[in-house]
C-alpha atoms as a PDB file:
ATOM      1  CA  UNK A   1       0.000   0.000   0.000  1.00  0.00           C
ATOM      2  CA  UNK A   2       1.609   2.852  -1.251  1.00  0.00           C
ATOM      3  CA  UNK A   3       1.023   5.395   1.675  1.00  0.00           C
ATOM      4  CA  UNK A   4       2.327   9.322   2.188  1.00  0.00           C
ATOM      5  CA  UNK A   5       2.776  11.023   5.737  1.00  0.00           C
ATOM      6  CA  UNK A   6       2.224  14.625   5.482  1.00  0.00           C
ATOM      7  CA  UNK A   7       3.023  17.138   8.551  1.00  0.00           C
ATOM      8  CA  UNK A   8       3.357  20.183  10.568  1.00  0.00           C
ATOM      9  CA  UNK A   9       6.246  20.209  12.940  1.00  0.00           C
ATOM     10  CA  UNK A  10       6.954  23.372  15.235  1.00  0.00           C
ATOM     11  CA  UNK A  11       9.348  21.790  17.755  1.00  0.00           C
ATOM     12  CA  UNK A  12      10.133  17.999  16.454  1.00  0.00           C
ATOM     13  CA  UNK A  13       7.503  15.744  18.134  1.00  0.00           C
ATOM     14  CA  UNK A  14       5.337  15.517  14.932  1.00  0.00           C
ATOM     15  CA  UNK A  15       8.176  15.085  12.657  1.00  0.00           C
ATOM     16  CA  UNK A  16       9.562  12.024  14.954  1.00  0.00           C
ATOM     17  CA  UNK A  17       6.283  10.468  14.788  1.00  0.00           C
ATOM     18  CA  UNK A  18       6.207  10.794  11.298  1.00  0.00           C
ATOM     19  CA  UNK A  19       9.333   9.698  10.794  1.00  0.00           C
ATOM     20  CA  UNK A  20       8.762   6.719  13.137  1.00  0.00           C
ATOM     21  CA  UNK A  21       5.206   5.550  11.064  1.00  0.00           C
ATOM     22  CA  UNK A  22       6.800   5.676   8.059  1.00  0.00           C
ATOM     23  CA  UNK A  23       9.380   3.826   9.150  1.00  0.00           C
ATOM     24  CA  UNK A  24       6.680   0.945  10.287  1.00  0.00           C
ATOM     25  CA  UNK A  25       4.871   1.164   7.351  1.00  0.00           C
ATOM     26  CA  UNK A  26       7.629   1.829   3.987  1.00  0.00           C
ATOM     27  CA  UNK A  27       5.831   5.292   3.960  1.00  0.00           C
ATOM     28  CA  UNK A  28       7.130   8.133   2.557  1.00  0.00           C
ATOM     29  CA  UNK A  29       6.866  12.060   4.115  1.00  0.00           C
ATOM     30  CA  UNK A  30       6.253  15.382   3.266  1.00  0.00           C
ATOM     31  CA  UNK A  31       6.119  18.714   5.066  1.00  0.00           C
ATOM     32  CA  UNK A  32       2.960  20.476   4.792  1.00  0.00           C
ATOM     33  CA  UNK A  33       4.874  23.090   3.460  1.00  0.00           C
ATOM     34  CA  UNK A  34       5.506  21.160   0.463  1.00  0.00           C
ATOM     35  CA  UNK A  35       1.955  19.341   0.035  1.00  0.00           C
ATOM     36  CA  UNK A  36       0.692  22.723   0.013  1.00  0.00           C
ATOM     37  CA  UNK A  37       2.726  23.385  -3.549  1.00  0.00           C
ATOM     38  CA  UNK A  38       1.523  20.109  -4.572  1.00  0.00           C
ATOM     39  CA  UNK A  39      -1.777  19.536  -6.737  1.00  0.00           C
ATOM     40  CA  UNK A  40      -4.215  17.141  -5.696  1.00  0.00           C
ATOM     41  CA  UNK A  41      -3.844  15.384  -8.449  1.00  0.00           C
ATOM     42  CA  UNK A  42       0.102  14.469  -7.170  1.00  0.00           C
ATOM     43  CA  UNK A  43      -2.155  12.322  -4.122  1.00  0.00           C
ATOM     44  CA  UNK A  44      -3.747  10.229  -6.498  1.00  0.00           C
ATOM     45  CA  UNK A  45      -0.791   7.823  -6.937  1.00  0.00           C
ATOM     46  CA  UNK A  46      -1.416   7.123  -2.956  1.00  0.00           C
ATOM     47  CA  UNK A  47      -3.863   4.861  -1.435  1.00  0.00           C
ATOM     48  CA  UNK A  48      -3.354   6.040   2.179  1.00  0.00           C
ATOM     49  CA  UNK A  49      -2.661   9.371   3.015  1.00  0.00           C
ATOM     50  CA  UNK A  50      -2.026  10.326   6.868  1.00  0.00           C
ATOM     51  CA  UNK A  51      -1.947  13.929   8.521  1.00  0.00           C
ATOM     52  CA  UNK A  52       0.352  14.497  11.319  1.00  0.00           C
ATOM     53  CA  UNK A  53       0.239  17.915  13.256  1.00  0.00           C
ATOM     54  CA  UNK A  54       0.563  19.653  16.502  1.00  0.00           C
ATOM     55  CA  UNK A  55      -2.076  20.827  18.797  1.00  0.00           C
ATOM     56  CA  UNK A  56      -2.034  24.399  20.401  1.00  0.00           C
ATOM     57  CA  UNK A  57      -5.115  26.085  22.124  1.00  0.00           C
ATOM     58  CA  UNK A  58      -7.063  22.404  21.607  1.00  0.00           C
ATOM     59  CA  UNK A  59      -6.607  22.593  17.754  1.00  0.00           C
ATOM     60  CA  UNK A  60      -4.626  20.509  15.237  1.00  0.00           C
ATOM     61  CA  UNK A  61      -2.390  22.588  13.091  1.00  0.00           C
ATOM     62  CA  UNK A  62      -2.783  23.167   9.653  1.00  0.00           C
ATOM     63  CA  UNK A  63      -5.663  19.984  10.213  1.00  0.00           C
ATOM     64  CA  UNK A  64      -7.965  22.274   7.221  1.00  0.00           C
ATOM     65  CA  UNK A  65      -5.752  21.073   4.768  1.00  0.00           C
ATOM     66  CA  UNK A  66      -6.315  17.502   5.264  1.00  0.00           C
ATOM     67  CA  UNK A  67      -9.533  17.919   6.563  1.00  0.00           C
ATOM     68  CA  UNK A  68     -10.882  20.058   3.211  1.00  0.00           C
ATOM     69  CA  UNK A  69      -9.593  17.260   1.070  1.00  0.00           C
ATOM     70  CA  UNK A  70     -11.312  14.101   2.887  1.00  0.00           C
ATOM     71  CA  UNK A  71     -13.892  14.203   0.601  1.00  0.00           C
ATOM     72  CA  UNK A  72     -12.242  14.052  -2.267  1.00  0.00           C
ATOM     73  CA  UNK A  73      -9.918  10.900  -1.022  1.00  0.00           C
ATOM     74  CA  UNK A  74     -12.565   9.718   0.589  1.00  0.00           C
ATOM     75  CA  UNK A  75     -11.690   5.981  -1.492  1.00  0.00           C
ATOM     76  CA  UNK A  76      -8.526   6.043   0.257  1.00  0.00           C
ATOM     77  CA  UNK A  77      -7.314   4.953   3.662  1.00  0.00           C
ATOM     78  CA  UNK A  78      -7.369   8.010   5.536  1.00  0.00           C
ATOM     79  CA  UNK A  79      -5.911   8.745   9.367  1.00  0.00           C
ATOM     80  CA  UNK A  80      -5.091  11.918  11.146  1.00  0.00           C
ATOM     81  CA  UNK A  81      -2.847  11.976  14.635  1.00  0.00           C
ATOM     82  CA  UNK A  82      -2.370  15.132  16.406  1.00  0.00           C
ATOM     83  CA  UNK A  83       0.569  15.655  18.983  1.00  0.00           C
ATOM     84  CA  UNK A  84       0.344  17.572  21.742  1.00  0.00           C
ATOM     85  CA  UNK A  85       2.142  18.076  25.137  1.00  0.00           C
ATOM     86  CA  UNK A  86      -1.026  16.915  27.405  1.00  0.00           C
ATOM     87  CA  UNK A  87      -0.693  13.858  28.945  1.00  0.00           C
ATOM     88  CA  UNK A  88      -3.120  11.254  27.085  1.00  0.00           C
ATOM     89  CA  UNK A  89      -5.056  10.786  30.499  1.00  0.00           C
ATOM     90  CA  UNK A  90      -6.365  14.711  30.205  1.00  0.00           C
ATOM     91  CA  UNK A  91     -10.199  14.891  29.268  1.00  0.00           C
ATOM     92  CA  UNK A  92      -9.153  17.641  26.940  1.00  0.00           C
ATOM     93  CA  UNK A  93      -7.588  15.047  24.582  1.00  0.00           C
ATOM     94  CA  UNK A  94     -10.388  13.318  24.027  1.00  0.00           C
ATOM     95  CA  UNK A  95     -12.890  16.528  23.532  1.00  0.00           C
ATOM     96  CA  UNK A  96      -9.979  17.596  20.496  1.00  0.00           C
ATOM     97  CA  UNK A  97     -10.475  14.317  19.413  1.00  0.00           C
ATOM     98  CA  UNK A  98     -14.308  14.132  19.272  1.00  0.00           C
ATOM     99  CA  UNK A  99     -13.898  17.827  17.299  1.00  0.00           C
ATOM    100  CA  UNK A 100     -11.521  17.459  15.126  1.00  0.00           C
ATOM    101  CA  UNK A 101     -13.620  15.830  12.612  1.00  0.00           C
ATOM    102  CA  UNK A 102     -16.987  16.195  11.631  1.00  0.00           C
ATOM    103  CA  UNK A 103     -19.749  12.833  11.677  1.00  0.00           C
ATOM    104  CA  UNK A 104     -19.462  12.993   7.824  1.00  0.00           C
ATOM    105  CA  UNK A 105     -15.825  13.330   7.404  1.00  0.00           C
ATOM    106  CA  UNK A 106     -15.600  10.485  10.382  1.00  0.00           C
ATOM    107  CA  UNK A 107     -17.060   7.951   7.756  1.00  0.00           C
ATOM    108  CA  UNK A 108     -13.867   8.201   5.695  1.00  0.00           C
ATOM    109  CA  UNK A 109     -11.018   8.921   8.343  1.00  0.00           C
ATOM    110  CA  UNK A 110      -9.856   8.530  11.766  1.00  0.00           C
ATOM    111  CA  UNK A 111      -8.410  10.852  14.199  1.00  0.00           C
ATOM    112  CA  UNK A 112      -5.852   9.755  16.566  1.00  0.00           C
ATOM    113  CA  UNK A 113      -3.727  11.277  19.599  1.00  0.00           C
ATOM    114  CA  UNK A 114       0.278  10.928  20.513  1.00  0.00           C
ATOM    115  CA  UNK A 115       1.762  12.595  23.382  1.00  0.00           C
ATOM    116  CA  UNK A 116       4.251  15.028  22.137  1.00  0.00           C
ATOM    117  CA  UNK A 117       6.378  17.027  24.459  1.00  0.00           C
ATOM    118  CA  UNK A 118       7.395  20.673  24.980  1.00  0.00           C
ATOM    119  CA  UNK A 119      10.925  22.072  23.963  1.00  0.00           C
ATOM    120  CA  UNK A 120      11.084  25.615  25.158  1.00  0.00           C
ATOM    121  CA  UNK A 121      14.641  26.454  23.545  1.00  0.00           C
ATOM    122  CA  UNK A 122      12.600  25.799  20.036  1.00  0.00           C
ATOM    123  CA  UNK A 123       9.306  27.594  20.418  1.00  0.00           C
ATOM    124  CA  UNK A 124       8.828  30.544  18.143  1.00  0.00           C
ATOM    125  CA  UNK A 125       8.267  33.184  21.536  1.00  0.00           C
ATOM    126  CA  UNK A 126       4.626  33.643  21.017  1.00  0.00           C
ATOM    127  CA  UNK A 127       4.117  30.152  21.457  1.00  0.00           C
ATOM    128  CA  UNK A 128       6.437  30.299  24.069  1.00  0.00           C
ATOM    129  CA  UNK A 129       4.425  33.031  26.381  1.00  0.00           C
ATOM    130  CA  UNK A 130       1.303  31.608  26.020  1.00  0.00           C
ATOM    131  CA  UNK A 131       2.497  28.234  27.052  1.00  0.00           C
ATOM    132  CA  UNK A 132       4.568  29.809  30.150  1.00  0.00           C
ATOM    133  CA  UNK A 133       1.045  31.495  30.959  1.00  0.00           C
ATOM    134  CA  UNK A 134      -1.254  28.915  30.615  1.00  0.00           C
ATOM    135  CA  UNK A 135       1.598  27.364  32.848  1.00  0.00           C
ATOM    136  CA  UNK A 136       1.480  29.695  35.510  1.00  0.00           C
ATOM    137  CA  UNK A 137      -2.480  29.763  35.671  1.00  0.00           C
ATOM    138  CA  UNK A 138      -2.567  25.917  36.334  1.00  0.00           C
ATOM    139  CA  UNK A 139       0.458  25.708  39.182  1.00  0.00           C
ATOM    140  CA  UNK A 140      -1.639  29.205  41.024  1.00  0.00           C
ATOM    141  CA  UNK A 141      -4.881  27.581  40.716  1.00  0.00           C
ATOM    142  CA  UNK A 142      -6.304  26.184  44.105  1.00  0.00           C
ATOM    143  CA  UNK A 143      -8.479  23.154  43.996  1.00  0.00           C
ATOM    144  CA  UNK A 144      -6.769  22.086  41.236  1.00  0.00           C
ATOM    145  CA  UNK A 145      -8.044  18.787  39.444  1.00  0.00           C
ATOM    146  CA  UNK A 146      -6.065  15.843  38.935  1.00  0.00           C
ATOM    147  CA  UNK A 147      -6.225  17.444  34.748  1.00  0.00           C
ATOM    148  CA  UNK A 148      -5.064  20.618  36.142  1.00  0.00           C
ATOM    149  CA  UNK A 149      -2.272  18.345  38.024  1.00  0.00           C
ATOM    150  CA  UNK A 150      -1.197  16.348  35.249  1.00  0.00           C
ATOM    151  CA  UNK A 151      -1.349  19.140  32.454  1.00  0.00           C
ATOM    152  CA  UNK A 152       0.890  21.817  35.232  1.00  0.00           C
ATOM    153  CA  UNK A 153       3.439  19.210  35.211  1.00  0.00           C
ATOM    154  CA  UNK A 154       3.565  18.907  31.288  1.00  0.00           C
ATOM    155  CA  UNK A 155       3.694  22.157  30.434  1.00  0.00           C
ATOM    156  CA  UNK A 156       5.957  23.736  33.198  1.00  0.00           C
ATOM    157  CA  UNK A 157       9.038  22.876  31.808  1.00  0.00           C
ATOM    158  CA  UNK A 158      10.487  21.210  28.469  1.00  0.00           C
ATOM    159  CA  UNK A 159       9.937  17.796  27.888  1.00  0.00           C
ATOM    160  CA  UNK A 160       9.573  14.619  25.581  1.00  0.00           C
ATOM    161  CA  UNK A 161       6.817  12.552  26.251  1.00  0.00           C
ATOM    162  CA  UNK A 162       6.848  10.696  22.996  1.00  0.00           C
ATOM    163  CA  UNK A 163       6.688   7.211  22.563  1.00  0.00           C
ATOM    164  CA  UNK A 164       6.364   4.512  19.861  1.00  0.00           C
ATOM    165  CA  UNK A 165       3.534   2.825  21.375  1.00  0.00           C
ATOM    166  CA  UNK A 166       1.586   5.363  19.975  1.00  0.00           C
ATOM    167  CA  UNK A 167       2.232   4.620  16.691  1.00  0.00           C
ATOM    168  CA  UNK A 168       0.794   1.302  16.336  1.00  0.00           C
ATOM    169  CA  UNK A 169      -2.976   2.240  16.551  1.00  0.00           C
ATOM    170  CA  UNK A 170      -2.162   4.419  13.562  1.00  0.00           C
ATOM    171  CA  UNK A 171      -0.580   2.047  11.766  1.00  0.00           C
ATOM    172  CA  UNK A 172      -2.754  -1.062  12.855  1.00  0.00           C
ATOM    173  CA  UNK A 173      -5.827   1.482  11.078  1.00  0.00           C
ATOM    174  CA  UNK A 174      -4.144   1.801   8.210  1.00  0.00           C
ATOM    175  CA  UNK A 175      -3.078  -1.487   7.544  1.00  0.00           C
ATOM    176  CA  UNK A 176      -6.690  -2.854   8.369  1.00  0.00           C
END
């Protein structure tokens, strides 16, 4: 099954979990950057086409690309994954999840989640500021939920969370 990985990487989670599906499944890449200079018609030689990007303020990246196109591939295998830096445990995942797609384009494609990380030293500084306040809202919050918990200790300081594991419900989709 000739298959094509295309994503949006800010800080290197995405790409490594692109990198690390198409390694599993003798896929081949492409930055969003480049799929957006590509014609459809270039797509048509695949028959699975995944979309890999990163969430921020409980959105996927650059997801409209993929997401305008589902339609029109709708024949093919079709997957999404989003990365992010909350843990997978956090309600919020599944809410972006449950979003991300609408009931129509849900017939055709499937949305998954891989926990990412945060590398400070490589955030653009807008990202940076609003992920250093979002920070500081959670840790000064009293009564804090076990989400609030969890998602103060991800985002407080860098880290990588990722993990290969989460990989193989992508791949087991696509190679259903």
């Amino acid at each position: 099954m000739r298959t094509i990985i295309v994503y949006s990487s800010q800080t290197g989670f995405t790409k490594k979990y692109a990198e690390w599906l198409a390694e599993k499944l003798g896929a081949e890449t492409m930055t969003i950057k480049d799929a957006r200079k590509k014609d459809d018609n270039y797509f048509a030689a695949y028959d699975a086409i995944i979309y890999g990007g990163w969430v921020a303020v409980e959105k996927i990246h650059k997801a409209d690309w993929f997401t305008s196109r589902i339609e029109k591939w709708h024949s093919k295998k079709l997957a999404m994954f989003c990365v992010g830096a909350s843990p997978t445990k956090y309600s919020g995942v599944d809410n972006l999840l449950k979003k991300s797609l609408t009931d129509e384009q849900k017939k055709y494609a499937k949305v998954f989640y891989c926990e990412g990380g945060l590398d400070y030293d490589k955030m653009p500084l807008g990202s940076k500021m609003l992920m250093k306040t979002f920070a500081a809202m959670l840790n000064g919050k009293k009564d804090k939920t076990p989400d609030d918990i969890a998602m103060a200790e991800h985002v407080s300081k860098s880290g990588d969370y990722t993990d290969k594991k989460y990989i193989e419900p992508i791949a087991a989709y696509i190679t259903q």
